[in-house]
PDB file of N, CA and C in Angstrom:
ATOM      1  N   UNK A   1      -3.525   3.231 -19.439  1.00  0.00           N
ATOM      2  CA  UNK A   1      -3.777   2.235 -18.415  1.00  0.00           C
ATOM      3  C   UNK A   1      -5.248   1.807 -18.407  1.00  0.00           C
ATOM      4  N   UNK A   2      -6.149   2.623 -18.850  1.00  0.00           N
ATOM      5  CA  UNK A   2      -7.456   2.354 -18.547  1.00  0.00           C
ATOM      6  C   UNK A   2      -8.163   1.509 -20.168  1.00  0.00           C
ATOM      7  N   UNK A   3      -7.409   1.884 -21.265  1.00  0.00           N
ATOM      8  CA  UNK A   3      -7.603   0.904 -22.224  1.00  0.00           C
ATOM      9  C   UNK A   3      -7.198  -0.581 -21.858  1.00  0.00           C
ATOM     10  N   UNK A   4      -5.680  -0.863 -21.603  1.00  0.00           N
ATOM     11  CA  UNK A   4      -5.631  -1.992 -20.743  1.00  0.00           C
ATOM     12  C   UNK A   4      -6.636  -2.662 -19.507  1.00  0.00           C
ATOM     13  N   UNK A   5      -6.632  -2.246 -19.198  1.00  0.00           N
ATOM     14  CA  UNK A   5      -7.967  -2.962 -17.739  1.00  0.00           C
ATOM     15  C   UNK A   5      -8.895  -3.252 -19.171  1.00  0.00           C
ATOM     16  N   UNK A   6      -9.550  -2.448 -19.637  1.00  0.00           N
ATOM     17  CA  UNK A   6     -10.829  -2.468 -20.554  1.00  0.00           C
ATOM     18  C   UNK A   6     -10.742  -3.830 -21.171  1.00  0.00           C
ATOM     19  N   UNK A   7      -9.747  -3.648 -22.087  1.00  0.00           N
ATOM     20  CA  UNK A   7      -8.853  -5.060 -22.449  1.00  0.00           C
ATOM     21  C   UNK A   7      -8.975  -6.578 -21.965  1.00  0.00           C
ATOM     22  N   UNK A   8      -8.301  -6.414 -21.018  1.00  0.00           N
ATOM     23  CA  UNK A   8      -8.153  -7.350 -20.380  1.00  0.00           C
ATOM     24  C   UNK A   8      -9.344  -8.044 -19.628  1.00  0.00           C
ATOM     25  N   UNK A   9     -10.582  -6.964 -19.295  1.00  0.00           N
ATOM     26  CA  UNK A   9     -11.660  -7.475 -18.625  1.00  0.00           C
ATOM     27  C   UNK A   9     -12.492  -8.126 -20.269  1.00  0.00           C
ATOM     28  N   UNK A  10     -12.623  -7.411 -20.987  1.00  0.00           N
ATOM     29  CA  UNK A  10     -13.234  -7.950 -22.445  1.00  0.00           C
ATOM     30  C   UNK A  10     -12.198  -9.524 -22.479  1.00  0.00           C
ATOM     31  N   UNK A  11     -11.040  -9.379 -22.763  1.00  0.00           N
ATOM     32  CA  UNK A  11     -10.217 -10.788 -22.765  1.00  0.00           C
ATOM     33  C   UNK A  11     -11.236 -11.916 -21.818  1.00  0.00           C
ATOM     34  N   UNK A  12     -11.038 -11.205 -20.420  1.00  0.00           N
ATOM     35  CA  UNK A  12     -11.488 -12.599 -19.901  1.00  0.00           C
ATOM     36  C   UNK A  12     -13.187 -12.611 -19.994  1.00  0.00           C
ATOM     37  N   UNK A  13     -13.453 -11.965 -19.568  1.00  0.00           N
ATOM     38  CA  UNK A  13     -14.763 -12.294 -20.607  1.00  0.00           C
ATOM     39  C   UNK A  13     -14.969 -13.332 -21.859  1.00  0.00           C
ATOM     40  N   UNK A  14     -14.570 -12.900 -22.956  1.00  0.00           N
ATOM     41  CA  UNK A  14     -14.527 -13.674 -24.322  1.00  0.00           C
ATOM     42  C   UNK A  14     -13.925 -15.292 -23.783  1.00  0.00           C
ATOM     43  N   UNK A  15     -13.025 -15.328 -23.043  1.00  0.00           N
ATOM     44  CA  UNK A  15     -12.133 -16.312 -22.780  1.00  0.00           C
ATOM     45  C   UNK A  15     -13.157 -17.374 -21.884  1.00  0.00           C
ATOM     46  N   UNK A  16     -13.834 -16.473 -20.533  1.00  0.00           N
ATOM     47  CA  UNK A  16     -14.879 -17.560 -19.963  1.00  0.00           C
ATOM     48  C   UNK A  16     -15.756 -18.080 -20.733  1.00  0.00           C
ATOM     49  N   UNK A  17     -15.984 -17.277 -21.599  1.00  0.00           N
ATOM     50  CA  UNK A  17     -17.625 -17.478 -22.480  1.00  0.00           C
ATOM     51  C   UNK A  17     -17.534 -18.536 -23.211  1.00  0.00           C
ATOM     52  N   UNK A  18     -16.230 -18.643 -24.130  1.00  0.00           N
ATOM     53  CA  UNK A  18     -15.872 -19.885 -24.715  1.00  0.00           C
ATOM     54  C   UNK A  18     -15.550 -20.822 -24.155  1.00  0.00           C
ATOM     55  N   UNK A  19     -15.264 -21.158 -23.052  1.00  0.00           N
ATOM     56  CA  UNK A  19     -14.264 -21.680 -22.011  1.00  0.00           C
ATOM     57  C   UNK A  19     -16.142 -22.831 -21.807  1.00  0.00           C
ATOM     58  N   UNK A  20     -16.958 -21.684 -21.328  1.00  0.00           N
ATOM     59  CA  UNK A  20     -17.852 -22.149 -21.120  1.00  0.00           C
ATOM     60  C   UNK A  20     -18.804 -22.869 -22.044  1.00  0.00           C
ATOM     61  N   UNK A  21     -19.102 -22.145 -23.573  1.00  0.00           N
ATOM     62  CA  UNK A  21     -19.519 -23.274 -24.043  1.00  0.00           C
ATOM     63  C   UNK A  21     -18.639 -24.382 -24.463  1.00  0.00           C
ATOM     64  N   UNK A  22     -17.233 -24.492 -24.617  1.00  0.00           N
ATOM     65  CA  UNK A  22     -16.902 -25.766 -25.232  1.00  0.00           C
ATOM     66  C   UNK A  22     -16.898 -26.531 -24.310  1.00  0.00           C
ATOM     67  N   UNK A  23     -17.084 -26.169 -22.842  1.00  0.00           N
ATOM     68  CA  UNK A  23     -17.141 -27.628 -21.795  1.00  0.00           C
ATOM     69  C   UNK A  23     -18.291 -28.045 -21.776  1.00  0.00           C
ATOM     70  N   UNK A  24     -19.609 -26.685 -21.954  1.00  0.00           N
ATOM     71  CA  UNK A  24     -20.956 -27.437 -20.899  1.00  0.00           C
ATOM     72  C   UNK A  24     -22.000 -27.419 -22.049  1.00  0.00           C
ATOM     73  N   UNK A  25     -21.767 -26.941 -23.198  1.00  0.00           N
ATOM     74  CA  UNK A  25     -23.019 -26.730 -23.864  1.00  0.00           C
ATOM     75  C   UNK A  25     -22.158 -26.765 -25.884  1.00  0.00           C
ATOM     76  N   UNK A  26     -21.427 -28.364 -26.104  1.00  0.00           N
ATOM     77  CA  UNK A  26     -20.933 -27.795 -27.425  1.00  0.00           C
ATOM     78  C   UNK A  26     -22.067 -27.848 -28.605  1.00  0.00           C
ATOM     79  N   UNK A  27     -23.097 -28.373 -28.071  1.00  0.00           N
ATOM     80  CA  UNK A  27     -24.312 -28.476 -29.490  1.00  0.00           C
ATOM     81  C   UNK A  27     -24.553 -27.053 -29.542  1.00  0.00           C
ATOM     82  N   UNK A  28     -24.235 -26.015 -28.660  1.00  0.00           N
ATOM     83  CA  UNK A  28     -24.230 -24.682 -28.988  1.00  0.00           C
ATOM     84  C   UNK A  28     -23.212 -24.281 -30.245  1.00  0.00           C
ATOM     85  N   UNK A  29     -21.713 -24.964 -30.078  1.00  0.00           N
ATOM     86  CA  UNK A  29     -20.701 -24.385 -30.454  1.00  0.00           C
ATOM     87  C   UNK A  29     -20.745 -25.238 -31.785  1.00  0.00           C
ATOM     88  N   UNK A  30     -21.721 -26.107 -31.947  1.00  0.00           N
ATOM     89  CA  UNK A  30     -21.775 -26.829 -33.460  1.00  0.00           C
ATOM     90  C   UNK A  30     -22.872 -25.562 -34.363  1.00  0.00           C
ATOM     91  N   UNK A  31     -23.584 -24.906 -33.617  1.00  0.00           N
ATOM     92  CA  UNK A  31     -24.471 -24.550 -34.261  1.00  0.00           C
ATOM     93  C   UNK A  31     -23.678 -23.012 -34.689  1.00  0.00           C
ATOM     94  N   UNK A  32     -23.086 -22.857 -34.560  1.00  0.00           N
ATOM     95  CA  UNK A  32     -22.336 -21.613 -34.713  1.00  0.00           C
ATOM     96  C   UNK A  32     -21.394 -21.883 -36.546  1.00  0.00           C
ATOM     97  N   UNK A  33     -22.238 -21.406 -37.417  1.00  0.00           N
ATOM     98  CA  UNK A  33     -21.970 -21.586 -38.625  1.00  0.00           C
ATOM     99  C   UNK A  33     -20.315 -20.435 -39.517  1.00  0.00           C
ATOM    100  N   UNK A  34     -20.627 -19.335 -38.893  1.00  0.00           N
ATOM    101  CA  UNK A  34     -19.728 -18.435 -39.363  1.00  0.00           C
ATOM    102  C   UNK A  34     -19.339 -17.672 -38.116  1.00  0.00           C
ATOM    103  N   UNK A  35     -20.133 -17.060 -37.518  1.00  0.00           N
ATOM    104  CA  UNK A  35     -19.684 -16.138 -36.171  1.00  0.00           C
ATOM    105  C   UNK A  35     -21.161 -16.002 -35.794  1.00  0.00           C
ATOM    106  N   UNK A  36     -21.341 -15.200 -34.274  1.00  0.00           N
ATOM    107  CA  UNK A  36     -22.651 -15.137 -34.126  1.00  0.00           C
ATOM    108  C   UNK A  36     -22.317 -13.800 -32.636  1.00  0.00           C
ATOM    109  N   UNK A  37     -23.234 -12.758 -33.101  1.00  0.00           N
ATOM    110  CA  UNK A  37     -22.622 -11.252 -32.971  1.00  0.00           C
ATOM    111  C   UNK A  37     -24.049 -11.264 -31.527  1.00  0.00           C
ATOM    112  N   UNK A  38     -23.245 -10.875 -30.520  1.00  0.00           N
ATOM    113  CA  UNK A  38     -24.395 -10.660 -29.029  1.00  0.00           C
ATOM    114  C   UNK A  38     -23.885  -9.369 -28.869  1.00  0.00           C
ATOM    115  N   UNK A  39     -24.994  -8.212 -28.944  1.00  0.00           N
ATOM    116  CA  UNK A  39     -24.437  -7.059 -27.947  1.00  0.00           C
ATOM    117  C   UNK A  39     -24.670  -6.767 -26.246  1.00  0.00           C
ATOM    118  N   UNK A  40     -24.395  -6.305 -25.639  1.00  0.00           N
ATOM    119  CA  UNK A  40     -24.285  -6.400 -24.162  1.00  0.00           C
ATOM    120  C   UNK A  40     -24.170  -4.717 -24.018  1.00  0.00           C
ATOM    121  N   UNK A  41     -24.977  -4.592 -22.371  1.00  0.00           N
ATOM    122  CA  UNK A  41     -25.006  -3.186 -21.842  1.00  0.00           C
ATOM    123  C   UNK A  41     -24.297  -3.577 -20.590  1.00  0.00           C
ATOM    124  N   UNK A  42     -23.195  -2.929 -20.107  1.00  0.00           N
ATOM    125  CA  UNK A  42     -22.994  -3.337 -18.302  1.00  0.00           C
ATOM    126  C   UNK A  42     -23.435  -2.105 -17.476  1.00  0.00           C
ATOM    127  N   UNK A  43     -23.602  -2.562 -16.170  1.00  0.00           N
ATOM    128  CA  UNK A  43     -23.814  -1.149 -15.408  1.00  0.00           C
ATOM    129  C   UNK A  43     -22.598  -0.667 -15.179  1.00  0.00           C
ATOM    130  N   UNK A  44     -22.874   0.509 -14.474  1.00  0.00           N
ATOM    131  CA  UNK A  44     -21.458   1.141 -13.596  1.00  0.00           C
ATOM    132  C   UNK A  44     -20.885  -0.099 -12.495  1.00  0.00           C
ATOM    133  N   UNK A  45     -21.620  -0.747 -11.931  1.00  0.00           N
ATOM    134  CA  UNK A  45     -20.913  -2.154 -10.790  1.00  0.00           C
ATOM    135  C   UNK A  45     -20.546  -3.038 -11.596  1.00  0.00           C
ATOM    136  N   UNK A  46     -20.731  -2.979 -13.317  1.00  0.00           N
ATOM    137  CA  UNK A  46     -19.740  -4.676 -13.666  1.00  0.00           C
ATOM    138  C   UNK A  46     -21.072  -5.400 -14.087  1.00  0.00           C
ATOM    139  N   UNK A  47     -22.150  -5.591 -13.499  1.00  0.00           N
ATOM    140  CA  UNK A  47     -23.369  -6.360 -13.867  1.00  0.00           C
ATOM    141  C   UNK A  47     -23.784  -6.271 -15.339  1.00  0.00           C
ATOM    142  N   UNK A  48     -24.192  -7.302 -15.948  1.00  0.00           N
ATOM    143  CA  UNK A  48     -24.723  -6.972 -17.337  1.00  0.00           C
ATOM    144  C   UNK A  48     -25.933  -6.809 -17.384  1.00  0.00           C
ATOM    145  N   UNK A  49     -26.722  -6.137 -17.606  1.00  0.00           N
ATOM    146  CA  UNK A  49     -27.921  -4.912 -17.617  1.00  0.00           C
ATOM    147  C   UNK A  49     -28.752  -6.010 -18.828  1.00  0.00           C
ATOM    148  N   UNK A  50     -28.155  -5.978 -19.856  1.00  0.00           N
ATOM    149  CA  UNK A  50     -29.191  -6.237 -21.359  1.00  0.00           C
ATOM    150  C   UNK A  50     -27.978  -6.626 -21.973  1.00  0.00           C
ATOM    151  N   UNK A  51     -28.646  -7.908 -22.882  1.00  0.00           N
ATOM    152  CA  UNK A  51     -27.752  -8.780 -23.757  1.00  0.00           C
ATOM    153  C   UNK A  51     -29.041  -9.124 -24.958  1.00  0.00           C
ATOM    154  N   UNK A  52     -28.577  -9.085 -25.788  1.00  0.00           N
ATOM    155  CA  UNK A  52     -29.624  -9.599 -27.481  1.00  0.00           C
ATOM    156  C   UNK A  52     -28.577  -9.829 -28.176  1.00  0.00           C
ATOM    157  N   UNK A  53     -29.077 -10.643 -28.534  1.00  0.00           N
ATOM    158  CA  UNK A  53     -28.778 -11.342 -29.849  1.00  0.00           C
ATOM    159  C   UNK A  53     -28.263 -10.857 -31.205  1.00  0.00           C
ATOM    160  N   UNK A  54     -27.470 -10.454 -32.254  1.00  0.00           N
ATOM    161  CA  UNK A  54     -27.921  -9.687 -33.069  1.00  0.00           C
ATOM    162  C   UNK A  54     -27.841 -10.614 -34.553  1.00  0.00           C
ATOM    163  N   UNK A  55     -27.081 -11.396 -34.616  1.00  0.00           N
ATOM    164  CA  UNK A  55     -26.831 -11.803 -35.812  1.00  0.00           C
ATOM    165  C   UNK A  55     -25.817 -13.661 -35.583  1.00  0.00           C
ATOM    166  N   UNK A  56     -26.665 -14.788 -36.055  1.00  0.00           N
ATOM    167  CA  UNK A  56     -27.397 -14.846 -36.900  1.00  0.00           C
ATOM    168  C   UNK A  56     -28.905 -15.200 -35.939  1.00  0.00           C
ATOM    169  N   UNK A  57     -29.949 -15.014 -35.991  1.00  0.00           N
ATOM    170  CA  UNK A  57     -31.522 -14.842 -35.256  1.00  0.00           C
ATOM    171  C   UNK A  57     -31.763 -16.600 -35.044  1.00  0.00           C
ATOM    172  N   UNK A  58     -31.031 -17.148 -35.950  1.00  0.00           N
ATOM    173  CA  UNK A  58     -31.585 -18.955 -35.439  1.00  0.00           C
ATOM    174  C   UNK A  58     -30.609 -19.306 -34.728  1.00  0.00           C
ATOM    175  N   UNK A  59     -29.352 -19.140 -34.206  1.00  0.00           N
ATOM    176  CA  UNK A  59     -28.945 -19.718 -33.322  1.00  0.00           C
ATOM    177  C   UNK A  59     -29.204 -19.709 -31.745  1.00  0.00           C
ATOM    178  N   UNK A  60     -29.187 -20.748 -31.389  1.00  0.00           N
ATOM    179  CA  UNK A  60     -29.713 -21.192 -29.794  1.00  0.00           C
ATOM    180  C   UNK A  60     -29.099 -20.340 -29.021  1.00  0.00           C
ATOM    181  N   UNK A  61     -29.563 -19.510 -28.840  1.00  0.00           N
ATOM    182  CA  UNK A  61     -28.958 -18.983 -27.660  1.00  0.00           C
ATOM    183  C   UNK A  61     -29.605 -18.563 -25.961  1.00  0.00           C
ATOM    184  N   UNK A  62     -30.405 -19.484 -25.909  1.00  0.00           N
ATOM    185  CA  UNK A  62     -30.933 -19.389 -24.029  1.00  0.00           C
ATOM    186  C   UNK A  62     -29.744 -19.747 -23.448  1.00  0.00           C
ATOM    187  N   UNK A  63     -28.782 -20.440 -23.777  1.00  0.00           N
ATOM    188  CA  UNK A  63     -27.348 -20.871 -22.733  1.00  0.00           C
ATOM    189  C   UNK A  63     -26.677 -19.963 -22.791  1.00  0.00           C
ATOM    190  N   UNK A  64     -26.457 -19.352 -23.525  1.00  0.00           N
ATOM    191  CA  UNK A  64     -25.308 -18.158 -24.033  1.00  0.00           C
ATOM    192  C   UNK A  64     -25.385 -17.207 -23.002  1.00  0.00           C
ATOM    193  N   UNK A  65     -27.349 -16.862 -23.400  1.00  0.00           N
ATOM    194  CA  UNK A  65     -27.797 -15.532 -22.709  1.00  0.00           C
ATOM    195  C   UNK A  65     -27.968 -15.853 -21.201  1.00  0.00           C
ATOM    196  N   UNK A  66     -28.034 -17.153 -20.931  1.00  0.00           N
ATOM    197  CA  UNK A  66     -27.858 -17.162 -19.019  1.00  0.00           C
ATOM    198  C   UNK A  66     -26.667 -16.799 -18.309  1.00  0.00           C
ATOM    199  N   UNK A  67     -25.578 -17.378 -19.328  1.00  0.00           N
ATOM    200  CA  UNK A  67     -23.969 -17.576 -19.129  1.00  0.00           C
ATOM    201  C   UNK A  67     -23.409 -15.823 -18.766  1.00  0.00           C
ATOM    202  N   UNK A  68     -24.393 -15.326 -20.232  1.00  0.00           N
ATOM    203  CA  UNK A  68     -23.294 -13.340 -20.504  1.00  0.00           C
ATOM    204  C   UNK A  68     -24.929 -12.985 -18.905  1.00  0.00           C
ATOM    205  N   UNK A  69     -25.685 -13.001 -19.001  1.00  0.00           N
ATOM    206  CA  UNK A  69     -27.034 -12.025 -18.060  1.00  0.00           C
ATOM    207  C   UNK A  69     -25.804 -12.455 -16.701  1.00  0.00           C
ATOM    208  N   UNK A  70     -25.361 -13.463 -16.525  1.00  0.00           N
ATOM    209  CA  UNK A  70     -25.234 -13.777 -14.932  1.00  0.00           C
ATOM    210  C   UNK A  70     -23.657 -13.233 -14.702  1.00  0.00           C
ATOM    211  N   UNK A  71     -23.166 -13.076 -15.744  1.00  0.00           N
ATOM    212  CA  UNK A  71     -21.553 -12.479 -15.854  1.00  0.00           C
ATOM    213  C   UNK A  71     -21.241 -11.253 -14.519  1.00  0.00           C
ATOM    214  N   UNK A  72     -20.354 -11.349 -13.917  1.00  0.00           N
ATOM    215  CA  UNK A  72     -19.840 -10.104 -13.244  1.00  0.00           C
ATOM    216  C   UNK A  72     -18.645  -9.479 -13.692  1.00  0.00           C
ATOM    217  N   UNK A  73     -18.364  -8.376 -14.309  1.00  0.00           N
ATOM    218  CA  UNK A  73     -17.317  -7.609 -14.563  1.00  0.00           C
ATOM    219  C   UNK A  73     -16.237  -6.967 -13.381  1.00  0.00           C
ATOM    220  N   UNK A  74     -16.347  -7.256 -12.410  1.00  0.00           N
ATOM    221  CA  UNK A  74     -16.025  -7.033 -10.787  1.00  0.00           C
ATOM    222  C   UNK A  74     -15.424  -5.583 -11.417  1.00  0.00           C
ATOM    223  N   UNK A  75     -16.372  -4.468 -11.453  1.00  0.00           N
ATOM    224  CA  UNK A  75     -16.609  -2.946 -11.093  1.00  0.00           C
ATOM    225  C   UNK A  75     -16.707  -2.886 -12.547  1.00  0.00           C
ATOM    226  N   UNK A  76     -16.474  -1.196 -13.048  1.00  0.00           N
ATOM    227  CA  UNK A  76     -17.318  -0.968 -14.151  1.00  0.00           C
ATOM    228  C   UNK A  76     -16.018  -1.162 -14.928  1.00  0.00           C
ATOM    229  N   UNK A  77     -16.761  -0.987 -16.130  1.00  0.00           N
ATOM    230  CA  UNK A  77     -16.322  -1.900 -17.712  1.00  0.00           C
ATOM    231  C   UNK A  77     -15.440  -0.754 -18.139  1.00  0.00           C
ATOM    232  N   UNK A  78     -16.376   0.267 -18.178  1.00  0.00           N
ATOM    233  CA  UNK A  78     -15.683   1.728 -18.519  1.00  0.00           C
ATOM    234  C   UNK A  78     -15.968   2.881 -17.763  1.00  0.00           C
ATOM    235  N   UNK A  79     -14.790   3.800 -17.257  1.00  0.00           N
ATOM    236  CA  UNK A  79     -15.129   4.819 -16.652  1.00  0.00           C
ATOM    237  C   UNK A  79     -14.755   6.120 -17.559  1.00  0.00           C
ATOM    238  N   UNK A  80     -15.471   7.077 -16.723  1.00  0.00           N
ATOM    239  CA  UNK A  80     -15.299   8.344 -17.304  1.00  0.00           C
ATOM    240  C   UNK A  80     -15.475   9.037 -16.650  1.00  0.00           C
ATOM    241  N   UNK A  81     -14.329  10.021 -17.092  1.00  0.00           N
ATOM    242  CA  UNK A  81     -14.260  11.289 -16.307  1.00  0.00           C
ATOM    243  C   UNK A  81     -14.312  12.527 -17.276  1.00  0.00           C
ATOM    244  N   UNK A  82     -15.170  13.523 -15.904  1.00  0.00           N
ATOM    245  CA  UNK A  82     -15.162  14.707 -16.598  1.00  0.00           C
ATOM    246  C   UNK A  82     -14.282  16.040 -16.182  1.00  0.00           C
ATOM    247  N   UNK A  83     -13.831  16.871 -16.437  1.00  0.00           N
ATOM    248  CA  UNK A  83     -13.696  17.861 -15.453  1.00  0.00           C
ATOM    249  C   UNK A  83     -14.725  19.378 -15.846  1.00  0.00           C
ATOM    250  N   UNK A  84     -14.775  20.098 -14.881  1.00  0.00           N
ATOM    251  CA  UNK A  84     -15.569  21.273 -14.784  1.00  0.00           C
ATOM    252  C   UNK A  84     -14.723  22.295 -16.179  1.00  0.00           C
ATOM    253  N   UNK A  85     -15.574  22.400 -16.440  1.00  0.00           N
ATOM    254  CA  UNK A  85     -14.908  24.064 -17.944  1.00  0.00           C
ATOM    255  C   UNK A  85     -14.392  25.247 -17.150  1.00  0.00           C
ATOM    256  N   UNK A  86     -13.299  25.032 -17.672  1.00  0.00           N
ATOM    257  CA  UNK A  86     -12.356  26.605 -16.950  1.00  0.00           C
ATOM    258  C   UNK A  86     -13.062  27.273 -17.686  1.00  0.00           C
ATOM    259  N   UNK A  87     -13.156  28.583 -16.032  1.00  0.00           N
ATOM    260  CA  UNK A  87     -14.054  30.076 -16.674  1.00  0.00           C
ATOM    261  C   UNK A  87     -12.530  30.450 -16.901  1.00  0.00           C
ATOM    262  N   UNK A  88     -12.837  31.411 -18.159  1.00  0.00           N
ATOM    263  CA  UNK A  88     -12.364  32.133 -19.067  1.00  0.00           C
ATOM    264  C   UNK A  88     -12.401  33.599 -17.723  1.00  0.00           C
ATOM    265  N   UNK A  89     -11.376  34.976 -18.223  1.00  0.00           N
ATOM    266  CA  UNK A  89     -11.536  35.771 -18.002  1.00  0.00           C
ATOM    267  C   UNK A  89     -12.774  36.589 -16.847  1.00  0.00           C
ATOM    268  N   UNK A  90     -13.289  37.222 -16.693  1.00  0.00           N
ATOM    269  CA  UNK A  90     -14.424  37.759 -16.485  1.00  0.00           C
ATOM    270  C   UNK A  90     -14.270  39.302 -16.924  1.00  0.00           C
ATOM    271  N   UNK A  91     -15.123  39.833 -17.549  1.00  0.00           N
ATOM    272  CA  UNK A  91     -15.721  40.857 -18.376  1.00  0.00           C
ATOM    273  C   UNK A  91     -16.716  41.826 -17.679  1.00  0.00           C
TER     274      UNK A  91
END
């Protein structure tokens, strides 16, 4: 269940992002030659923390990076859980 949510929040993500440049910004989406690779950090609330660029270094991306920085994931992206280590015996 929790791969799904993951999923599905990445889906709409990818889905606004494009959504967004082919309406408001396509001299972005002309400049896009083969693919063009952004990594992203979110917090635990959904907020995106840090976004760069990685590949290819000349494409425009100040629209991109306002579009993913201002993104809300409405709560976190990924959770994790731990549990405490069963004590063993005692000796």
């Amino acid at each position: 269940m929790k791969e799904q949510k993951y999923e599905q929040k990445v889906k709409l993500f990818r889905n606004s992002l494009a959504s967004y440049i082919t309406t408001r910004h396509k001299e972005d989406l002309l400049a896009i030659q083969d693919s063009v690779v952004v990594n992203v950090v979110v917090n635990g609330n959904g907020r995106v923390d840090t976004v760069w660029l990685v590949h290819p270094k000349s494409f425009p991306f100040e629209n991109m990076y306002r579009f993913i920085k201002s993104y809300d994931f409405k709560g976190p992206l990924i959770e994790h859980y731990t549990t405490e280590p069963k004590q063993g015996p005692s000796q």
